[in-house]
Protein backbone atom coordinates (compact mmCIF):
# COMPACT_ATOMS: atom_id res chain seq x y z
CA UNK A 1 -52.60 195.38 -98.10
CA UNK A 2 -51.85 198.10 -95.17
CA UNK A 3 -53.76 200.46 -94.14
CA UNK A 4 -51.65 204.01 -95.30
CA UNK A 5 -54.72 206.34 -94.19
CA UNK A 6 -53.97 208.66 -91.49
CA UNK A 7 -56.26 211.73 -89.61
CA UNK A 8 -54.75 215.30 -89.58
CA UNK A 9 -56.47 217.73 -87.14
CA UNK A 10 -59.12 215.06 -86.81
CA UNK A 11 -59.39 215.10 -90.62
CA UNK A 12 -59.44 211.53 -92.29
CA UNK A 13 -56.34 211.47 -94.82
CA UNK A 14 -56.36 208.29 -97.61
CA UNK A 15 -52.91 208.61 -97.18
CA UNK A 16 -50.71 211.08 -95.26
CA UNK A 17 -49.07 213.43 -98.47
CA UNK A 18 -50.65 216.40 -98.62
CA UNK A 19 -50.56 219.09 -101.70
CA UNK A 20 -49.06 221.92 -99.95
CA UNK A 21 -50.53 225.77 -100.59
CA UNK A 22 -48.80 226.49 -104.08
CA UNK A 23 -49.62 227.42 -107.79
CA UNK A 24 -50.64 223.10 -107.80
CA UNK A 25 -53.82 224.22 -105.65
CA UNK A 26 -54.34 227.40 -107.22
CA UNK A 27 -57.97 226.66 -109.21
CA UNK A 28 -60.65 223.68 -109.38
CA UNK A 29 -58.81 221.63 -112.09
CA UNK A 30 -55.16 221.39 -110.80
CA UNK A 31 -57.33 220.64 -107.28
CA UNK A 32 -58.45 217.95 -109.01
CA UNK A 33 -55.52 216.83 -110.63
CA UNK A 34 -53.90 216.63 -106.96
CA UNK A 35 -56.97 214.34 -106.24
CA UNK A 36 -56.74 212.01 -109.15
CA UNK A 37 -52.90 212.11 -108.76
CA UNK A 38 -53.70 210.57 -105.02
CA UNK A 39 -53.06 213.18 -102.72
CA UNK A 40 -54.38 212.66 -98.86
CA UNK A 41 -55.76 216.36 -99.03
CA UNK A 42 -54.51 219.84 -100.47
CA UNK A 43 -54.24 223.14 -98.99
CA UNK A 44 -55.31 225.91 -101.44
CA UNK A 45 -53.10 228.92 -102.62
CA UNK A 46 -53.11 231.32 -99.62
CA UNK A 47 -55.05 234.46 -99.68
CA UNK A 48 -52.88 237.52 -98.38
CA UNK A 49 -54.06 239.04 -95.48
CA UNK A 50 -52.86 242.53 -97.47
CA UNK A 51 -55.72 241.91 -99.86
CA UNK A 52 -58.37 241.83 -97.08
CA UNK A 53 -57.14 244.74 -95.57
CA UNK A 54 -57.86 246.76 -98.53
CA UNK A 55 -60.76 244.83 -100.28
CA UNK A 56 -63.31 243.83 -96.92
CA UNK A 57 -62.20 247.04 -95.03
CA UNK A 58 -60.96 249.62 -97.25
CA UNK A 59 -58.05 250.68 -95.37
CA UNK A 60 -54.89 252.18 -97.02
CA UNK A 61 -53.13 250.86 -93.72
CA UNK A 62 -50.98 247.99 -94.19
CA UNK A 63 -48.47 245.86 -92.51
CA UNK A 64 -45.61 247.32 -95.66
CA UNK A 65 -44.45 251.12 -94.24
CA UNK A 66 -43.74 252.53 -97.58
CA UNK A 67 -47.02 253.82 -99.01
CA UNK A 68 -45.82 252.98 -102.89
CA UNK A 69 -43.97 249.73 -101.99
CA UNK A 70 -47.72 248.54 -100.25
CA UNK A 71 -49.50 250.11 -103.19
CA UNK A 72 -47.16 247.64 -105.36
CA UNK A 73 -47.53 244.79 -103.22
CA UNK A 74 -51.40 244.96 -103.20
CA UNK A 75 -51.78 244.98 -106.86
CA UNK A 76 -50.09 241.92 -107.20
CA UNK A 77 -51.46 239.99 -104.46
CA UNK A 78 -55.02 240.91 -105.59
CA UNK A 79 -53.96 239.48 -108.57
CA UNK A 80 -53.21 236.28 -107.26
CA UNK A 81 -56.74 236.11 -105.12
CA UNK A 82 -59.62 237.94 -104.49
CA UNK A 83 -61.39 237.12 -101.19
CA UNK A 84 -64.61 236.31 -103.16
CA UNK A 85 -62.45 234.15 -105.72
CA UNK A 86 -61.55 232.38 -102.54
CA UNK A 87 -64.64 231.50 -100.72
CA UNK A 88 -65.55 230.67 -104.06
CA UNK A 89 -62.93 228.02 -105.07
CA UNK A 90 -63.66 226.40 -101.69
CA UNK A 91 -67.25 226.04 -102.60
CA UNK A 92 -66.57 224.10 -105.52
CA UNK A 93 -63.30 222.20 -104.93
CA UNK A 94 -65.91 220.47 -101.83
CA UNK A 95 -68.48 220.31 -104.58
CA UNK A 96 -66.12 218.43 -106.88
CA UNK A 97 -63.84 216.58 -105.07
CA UNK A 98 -64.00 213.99 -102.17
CA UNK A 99 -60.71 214.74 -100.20
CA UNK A 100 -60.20 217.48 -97.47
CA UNK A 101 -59.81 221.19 -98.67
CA UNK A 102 -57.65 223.17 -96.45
CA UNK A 103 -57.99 226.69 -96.93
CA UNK A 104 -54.75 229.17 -96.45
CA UNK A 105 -54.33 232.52 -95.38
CA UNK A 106 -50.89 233.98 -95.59
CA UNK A 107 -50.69 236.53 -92.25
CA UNK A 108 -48.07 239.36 -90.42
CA UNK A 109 -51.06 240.38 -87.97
CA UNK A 110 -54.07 239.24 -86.39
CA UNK A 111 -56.26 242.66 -87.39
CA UNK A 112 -57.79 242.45 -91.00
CA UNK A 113 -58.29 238.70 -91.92
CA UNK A 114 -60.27 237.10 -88.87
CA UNK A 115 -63.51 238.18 -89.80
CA UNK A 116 -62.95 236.42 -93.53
CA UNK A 117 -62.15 233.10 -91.66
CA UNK A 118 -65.87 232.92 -90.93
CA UNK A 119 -66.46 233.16 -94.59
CA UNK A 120 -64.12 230.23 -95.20
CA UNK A 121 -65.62 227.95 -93.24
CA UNK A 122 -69.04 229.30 -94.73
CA UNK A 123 -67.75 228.12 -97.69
CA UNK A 124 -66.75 224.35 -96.68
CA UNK A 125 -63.58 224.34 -95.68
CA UNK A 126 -62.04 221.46 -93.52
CA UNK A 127 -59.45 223.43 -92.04
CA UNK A 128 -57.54 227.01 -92.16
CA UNK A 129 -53.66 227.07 -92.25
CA UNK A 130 -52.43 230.03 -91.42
CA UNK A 131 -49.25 230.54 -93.17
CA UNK A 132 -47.36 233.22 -90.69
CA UNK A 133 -44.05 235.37 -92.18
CA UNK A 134 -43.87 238.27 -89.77
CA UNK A 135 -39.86 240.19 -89.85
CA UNK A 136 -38.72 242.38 -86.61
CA UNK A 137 -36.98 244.77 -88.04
CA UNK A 138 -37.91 247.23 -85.05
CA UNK A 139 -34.38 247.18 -82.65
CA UNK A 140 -36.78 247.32 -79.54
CA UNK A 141 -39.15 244.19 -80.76
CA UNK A 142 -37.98 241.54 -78.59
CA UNK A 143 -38.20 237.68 -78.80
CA UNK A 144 -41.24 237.98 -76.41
CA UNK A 145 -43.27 240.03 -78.74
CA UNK A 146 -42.36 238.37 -81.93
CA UNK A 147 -44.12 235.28 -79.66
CA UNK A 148 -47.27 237.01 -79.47
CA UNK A 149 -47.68 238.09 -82.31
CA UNK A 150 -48.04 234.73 -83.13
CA UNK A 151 -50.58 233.92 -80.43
CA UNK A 152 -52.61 236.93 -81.40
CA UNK A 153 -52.94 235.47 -85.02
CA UNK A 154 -53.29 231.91 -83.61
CA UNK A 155 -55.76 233.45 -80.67
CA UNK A 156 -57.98 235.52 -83.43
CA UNK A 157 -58.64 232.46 -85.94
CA UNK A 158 -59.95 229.90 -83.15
CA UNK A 159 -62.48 233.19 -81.64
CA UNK A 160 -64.17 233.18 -85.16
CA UNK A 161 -63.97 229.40 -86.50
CA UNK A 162 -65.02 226.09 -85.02
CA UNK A 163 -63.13 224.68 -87.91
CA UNK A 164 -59.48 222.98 -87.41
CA UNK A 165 -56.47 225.57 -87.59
CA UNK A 166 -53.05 225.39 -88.02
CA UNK A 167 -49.93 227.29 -88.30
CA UNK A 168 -47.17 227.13 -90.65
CA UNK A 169 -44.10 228.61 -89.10
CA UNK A 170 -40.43 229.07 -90.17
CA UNK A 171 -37.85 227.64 -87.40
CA UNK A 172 -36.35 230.71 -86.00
CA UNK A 173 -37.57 230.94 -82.47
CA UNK A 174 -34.94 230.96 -80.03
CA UNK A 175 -37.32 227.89 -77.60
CA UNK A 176 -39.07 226.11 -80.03
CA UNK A 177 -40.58 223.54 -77.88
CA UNK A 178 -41.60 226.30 -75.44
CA UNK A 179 -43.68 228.32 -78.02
CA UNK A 180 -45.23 225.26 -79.70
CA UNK A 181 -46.43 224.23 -76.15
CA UNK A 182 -47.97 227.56 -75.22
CA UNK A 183 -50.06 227.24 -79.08
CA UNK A 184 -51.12 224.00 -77.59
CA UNK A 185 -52.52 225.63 -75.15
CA UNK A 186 -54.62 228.27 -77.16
CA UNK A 187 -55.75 225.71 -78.92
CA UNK A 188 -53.64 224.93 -82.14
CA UNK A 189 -54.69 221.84 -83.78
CA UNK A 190 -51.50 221.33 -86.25
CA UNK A 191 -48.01 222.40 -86.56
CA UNK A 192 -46.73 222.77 -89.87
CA UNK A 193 -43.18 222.10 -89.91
CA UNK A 194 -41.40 224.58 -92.13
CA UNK A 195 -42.18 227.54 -93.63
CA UNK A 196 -39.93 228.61 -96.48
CA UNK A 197 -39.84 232.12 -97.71
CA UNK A 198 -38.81 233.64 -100.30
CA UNK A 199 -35.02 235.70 -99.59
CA UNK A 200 -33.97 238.93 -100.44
CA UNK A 201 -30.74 239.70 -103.22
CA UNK A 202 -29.55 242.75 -104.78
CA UNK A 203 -28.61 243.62 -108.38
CA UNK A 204 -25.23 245.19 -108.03
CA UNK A 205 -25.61 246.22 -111.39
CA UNK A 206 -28.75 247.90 -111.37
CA UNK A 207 -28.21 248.81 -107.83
CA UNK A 208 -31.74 247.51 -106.55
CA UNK A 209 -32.98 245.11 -104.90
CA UNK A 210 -34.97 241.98 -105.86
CA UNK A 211 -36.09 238.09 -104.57
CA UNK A 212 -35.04 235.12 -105.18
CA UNK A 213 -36.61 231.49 -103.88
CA UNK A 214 -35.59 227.61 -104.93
CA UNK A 215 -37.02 224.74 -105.02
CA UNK A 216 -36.29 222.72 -101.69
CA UNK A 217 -33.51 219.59 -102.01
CA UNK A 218 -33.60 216.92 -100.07
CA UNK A 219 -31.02 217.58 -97.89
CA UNK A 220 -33.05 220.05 -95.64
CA UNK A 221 -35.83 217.24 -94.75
CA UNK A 222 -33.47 217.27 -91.99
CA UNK A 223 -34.58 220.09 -90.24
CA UNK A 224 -38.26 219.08 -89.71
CA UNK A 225 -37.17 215.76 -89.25
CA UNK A 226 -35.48 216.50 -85.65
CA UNK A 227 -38.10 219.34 -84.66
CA UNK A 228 -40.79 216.59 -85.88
CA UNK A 229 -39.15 214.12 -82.94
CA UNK A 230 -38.22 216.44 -80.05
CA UNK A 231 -41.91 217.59 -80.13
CA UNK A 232 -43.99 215.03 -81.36
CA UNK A 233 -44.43 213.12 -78.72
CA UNK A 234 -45.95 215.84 -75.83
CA UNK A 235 -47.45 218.22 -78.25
CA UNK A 236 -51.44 218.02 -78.02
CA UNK A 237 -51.94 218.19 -81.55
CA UNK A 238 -50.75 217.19 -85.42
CA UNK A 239 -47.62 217.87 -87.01
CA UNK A 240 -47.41 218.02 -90.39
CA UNK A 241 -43.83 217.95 -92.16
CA UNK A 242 -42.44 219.33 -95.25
CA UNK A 243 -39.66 220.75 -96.81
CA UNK A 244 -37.08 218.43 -98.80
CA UNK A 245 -39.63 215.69 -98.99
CA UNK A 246 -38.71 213.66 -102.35
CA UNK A 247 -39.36 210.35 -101.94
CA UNK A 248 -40.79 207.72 -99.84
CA UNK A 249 -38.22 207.38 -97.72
CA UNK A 250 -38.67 210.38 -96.88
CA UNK A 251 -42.32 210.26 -96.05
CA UNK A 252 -41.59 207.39 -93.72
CA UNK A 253 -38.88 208.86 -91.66
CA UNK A 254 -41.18 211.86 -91.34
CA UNK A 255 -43.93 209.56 -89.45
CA UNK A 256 -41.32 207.09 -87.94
CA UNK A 257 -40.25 210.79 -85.89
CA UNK A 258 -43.76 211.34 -85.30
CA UNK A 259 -45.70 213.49 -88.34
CA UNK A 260 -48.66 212.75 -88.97
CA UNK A 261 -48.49 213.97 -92.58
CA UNK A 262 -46.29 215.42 -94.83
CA UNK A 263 -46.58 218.23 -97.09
CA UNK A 264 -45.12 218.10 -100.90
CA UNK A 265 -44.23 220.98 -103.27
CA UNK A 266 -40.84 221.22 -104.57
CA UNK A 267 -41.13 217.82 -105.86
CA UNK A 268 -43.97 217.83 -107.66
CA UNK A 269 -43.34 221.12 -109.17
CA UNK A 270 -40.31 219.31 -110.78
CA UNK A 271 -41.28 215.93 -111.36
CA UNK A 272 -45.39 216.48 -111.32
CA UNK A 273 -48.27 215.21 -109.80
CA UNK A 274 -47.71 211.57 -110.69
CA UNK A 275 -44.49 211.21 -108.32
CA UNK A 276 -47.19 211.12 -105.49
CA UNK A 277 -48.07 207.64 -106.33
CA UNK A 278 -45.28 206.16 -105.90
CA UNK A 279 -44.65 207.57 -102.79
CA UNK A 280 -47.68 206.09 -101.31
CA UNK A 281 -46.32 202.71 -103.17
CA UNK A 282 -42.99 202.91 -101.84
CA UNK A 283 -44.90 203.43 -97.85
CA UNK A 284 -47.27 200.71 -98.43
CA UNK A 285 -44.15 198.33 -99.57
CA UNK A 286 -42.37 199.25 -97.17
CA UNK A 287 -45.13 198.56 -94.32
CA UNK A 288 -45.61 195.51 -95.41
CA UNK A 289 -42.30 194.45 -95.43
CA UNK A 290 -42.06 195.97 -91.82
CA UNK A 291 -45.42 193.61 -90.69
CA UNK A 292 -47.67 197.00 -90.31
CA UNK A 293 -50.91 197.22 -90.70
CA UNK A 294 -51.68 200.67 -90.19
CA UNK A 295 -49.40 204.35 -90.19
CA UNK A 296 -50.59 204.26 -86.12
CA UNK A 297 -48.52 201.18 -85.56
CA UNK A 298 -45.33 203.29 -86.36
CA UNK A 299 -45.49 206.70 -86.21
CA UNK A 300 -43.44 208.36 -83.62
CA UNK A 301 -41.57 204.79 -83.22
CA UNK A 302 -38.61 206.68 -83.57
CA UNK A 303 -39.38 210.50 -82.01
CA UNK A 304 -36.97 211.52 -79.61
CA UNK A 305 -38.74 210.05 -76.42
CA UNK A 306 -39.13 206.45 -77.63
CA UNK A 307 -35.89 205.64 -79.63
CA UNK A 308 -33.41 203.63 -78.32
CA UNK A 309 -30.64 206.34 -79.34
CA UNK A 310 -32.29 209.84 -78.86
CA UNK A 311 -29.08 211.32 -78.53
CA UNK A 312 -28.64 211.59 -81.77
CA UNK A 313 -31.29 214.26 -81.97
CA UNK A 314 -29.05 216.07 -79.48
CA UNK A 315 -25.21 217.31 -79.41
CA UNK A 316 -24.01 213.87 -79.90
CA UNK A 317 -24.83 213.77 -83.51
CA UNK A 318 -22.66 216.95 -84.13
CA UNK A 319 -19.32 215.58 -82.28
CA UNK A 320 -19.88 212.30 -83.93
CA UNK A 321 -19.95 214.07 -87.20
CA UNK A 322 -17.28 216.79 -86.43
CA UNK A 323 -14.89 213.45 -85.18
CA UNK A 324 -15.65 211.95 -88.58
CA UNK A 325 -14.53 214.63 -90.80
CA UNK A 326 -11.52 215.68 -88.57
């Protein structure tokens, strides 16, 4: 039988799907659902950094300008999560459950929240994820600052924890190879490979504003898919892959680019916590089919600097596409 188990920031993973940060992680029972289910390892429900601001500090100051639309903001986040809550579900999902808890902090600064990540790893966790949704909508904030913002965040978490931390990021940087080099170099120990955020609509009938988000389709695996292989193979640390993973196939083209995991939650929110088993199936059939023993024997077999045909990562993909359809 092969060997699906894979490390993740020097974590040991039974198998590389991972329960992304969602309401599946939210409390001790649907943790261990994900465990029984046969997740790898789960990251928890972030905590918003919004919450700590106000709760551990007492400040009225906020990362939202508009005094009422913060005031609205921080009800419902503190409804989601206290920071106590937090540190206190981490105490008991390692209490309860054998795989690695990964503990999630959703950020837009490196000020309020750093202090808290030495009560997370207090309280057991294996890892932090920092989940990172920060908006310029300053004229004068340049791609430059935007940058270091993120190192600031990235920067503050490794000063206070001797834990693993990664970043989730969305992929709007204008040199993503050149930013996810310099967080090598500050220390990141994985890359999660996208972010999706909610978007922003408008009710032309009520004439206000309101969000809307949707469940990922498979079609936009895509994405992390090339970013996965242009990086993978120079970066100093993990990747870990999601958005429009569905199936197994998916999972394997993820590590064939180079991931070292994958991240579910789309999927399981619409066909539950039991599609995760045959995904791990579906890889070990599919390994042994190939003649692999282990996920190391593959992964990055296909990233951009050992395929035979890297080019289609580049601008050759597009023409040949464009030529087809013309």
């Amino acid at each position: 039988m092969p060997n699906c188990s894979t490390t993740y920031m020097g974590l040991q993973l039974r198998n590389p799907i991972i329960v992304a940060s969602s309401g599946l992680s939210k409390n001790i029972d649907r943790i261990k659902e994900c465990e029984h289910a046969g997740a790898g390892a789960v990251v928890l429900k972030s905590l918003f950094e919004e919450v700590l601001a106000q709760k551990d500090f007492g400040l009225k100051e906020g990362t939202v300008d508009h005094t009422e639309a913060y005031d609205y903001y921080l009800a419902h986040m503190e409804l989601l999560y206290g920071a106590s809550d937090y540190t206190d579900l981490i105490k008991q999902a390692k209490a309860e459950t054998a795989i690695p808890v990964i503990a999630s902090v959703n950020c837009v600064s490196g000020k309020w929240w750093p202090d808290f990540a030495r009560q997370i790893e207090g309280a057991g966790a294996d890892a932090i994820e920092l989940n990172v949704f920060a908006t310029a909508t300053d004229l004068t904030f340049d791609g430059r600052r935007m940058e270091e913002l993120y190192y600031e965040i990235l920067s503050a978490a490794k000063q206070k924890v001797g834990i693993p931390v990664a970043l989730k990021i969305s992929p709007y940087f204008s040199s993503l190879p050149n930013v996810a080099v310099e967080f090598g170099q500050r220390g990141l120990d994985g890359l999660v490979l996208f972010n999706r955020f909610t978007q922003p609509d408008i009710d032309i009938n009520a004439l206000s504003l309101k969000t809307t988000f949707s469940f990922s389709s498979r079609d936009e695996v895509h994405l992390p898919l090339r970013w996965t292989a242009l990086m993978s193979h120079y970066l100093p640390y993990d990747i870990c892959a999601t958005t429009g993973v569905k199936t197994s196939e998916d999972v394997i083209k993820l590590l064939l680019a180079g991931a070292s995991s994958v991240q579910l939650a789309s999927v399981l929110y619409k066909e539950g916590l039991e599609s995760i088993a045959p995904m791990v199936a579906g890889l070990e059939q599919w390994m042994s089919e190939k003649g692999f023993e282990s996920v190391a024997d593959f992964r990055g077999k296909l990233s951009f600097h050992r395929a035979d045909d890297a080019a289609q990562y580049l601008r050759a993909q597009f023409m040949e596409k464009i030529s087809e359809v013309e």
